[in-house]
C-alpha atoms as a PDB file:
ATOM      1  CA  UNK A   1      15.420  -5.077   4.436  1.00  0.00           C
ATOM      2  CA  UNK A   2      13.232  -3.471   1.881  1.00  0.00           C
ATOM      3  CA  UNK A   3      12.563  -4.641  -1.459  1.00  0.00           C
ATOM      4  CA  UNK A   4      12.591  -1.854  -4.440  1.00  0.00           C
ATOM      5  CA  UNK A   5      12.327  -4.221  -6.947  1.00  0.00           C
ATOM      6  CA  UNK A   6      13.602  -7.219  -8.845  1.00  0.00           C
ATOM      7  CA  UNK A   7      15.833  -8.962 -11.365  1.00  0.00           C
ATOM      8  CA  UNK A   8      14.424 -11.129 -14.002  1.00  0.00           C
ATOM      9  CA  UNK A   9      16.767 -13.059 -15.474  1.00  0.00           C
ATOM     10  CA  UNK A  10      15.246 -14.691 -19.058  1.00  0.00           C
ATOM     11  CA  UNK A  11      17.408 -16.824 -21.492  1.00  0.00           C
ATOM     12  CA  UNK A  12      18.120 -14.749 -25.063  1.00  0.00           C
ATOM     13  CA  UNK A  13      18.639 -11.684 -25.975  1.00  0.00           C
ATOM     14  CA  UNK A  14      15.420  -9.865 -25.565  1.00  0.00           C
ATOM     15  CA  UNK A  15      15.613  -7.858 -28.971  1.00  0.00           C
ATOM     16  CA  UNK A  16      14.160  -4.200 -29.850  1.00  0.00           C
ATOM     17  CA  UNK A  17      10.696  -5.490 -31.310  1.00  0.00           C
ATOM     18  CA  UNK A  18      10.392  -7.217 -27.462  1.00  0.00           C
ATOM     19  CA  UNK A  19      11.444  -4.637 -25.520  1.00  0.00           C
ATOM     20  CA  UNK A  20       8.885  -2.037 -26.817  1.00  0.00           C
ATOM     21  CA  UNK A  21       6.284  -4.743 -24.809  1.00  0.00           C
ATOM     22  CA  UNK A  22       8.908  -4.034 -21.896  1.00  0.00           C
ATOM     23  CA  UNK A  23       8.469  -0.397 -21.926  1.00  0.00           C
ATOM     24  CA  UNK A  24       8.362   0.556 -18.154  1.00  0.00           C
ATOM     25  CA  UNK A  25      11.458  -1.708 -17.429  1.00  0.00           C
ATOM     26  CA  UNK A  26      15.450  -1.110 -18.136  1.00  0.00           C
ATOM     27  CA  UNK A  27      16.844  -4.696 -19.813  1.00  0.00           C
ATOM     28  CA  UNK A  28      20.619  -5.297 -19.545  1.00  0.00           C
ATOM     29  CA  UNK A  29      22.065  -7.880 -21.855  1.00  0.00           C
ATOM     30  CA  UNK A  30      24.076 -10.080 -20.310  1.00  0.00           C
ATOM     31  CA  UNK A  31      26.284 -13.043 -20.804  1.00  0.00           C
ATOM     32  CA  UNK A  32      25.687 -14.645 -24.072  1.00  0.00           C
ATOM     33  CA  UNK A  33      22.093 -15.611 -24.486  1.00  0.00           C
ATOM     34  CA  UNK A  34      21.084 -13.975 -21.393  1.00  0.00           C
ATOM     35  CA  UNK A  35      19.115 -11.138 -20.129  1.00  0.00           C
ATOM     36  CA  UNK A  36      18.260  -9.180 -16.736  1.00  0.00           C
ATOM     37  CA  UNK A  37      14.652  -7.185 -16.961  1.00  0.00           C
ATOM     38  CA  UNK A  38      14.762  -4.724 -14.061  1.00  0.00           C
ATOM     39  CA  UNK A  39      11.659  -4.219 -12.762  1.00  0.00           C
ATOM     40  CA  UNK A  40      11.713  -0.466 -10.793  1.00  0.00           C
ATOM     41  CA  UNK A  41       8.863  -1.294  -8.191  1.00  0.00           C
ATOM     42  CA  UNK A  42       7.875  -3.712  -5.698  1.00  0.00           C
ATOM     43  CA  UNK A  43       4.578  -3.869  -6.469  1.00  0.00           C
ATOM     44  CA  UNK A  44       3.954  -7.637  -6.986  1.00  0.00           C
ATOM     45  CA  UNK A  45       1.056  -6.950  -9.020  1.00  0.00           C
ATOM     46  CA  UNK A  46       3.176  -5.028 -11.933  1.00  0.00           C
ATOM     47  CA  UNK A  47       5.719  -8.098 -10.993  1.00  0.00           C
ATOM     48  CA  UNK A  48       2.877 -10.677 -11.730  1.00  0.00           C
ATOM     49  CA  UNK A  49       2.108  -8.869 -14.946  1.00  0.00           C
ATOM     50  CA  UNK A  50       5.572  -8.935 -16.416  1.00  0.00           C
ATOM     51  CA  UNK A  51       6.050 -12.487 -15.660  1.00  0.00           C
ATOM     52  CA  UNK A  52       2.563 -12.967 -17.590  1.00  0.00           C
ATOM     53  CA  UNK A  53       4.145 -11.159 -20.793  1.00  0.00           C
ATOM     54  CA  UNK A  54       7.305 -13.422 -19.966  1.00  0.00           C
ATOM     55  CA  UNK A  55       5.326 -16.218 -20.222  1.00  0.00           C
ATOM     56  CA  UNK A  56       3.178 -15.023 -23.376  1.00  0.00           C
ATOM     57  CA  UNK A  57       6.249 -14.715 -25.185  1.00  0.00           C
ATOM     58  CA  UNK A  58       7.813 -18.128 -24.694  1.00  0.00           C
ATOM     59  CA  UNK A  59      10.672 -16.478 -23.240  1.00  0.00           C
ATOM     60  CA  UNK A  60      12.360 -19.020 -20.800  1.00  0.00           C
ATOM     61  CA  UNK A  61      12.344 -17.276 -17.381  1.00  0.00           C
ATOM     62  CA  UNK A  62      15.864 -18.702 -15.666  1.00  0.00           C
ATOM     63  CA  UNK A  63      15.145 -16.451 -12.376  1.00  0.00           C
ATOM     64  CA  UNK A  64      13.743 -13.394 -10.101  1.00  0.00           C
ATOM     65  CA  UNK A  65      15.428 -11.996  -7.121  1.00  0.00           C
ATOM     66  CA  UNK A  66      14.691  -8.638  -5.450  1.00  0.00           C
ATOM     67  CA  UNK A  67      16.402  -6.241  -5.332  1.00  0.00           C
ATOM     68  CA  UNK A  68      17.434  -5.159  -1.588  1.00  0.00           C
ATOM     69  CA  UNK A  69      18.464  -1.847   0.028  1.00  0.00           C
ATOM     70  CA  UNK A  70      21.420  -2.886   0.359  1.00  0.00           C
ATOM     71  CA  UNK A  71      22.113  -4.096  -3.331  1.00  0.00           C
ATOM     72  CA  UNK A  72      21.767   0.051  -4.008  1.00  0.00           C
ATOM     73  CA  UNK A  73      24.623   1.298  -1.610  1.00  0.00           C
END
């Protein structure tokens, strides 16, 4: 199993103003006051450095998960 990235799954809507600080990531809204930041790399560094703006902005992380090969087929 390979990892190609992950799933960040935040509580609220992360809103336009937000997401510009999110540029190099797609964000899905979700279920009522719920969010999924895709992060396109396994690079735990870049990983590391979105959950550090995550944190920054008081957003309420609820979880990560990678995303597998076979999650793409």
């Amino acid at each position: 199993m390979r990892i190609n990235g992950y799933y960040i799954r935040v509580q609220g809507q992360v809103g336009q103003q937000l997401a510009e600080w999110f540029v190099d990531l797609k964000i899905a809204p979700e279920i009522v006051d719920e969010s999924v930041l895709i992060v396109p790399s396994n690079d735990q560094a870049f990983l590391f450095g979105v959950l550090l703006r995550i944190r920054d902005f008081g957003i309420r992380l609820l979880s990560v998960n990678p995303i597998l090969d076979e999650d793409l087929t």
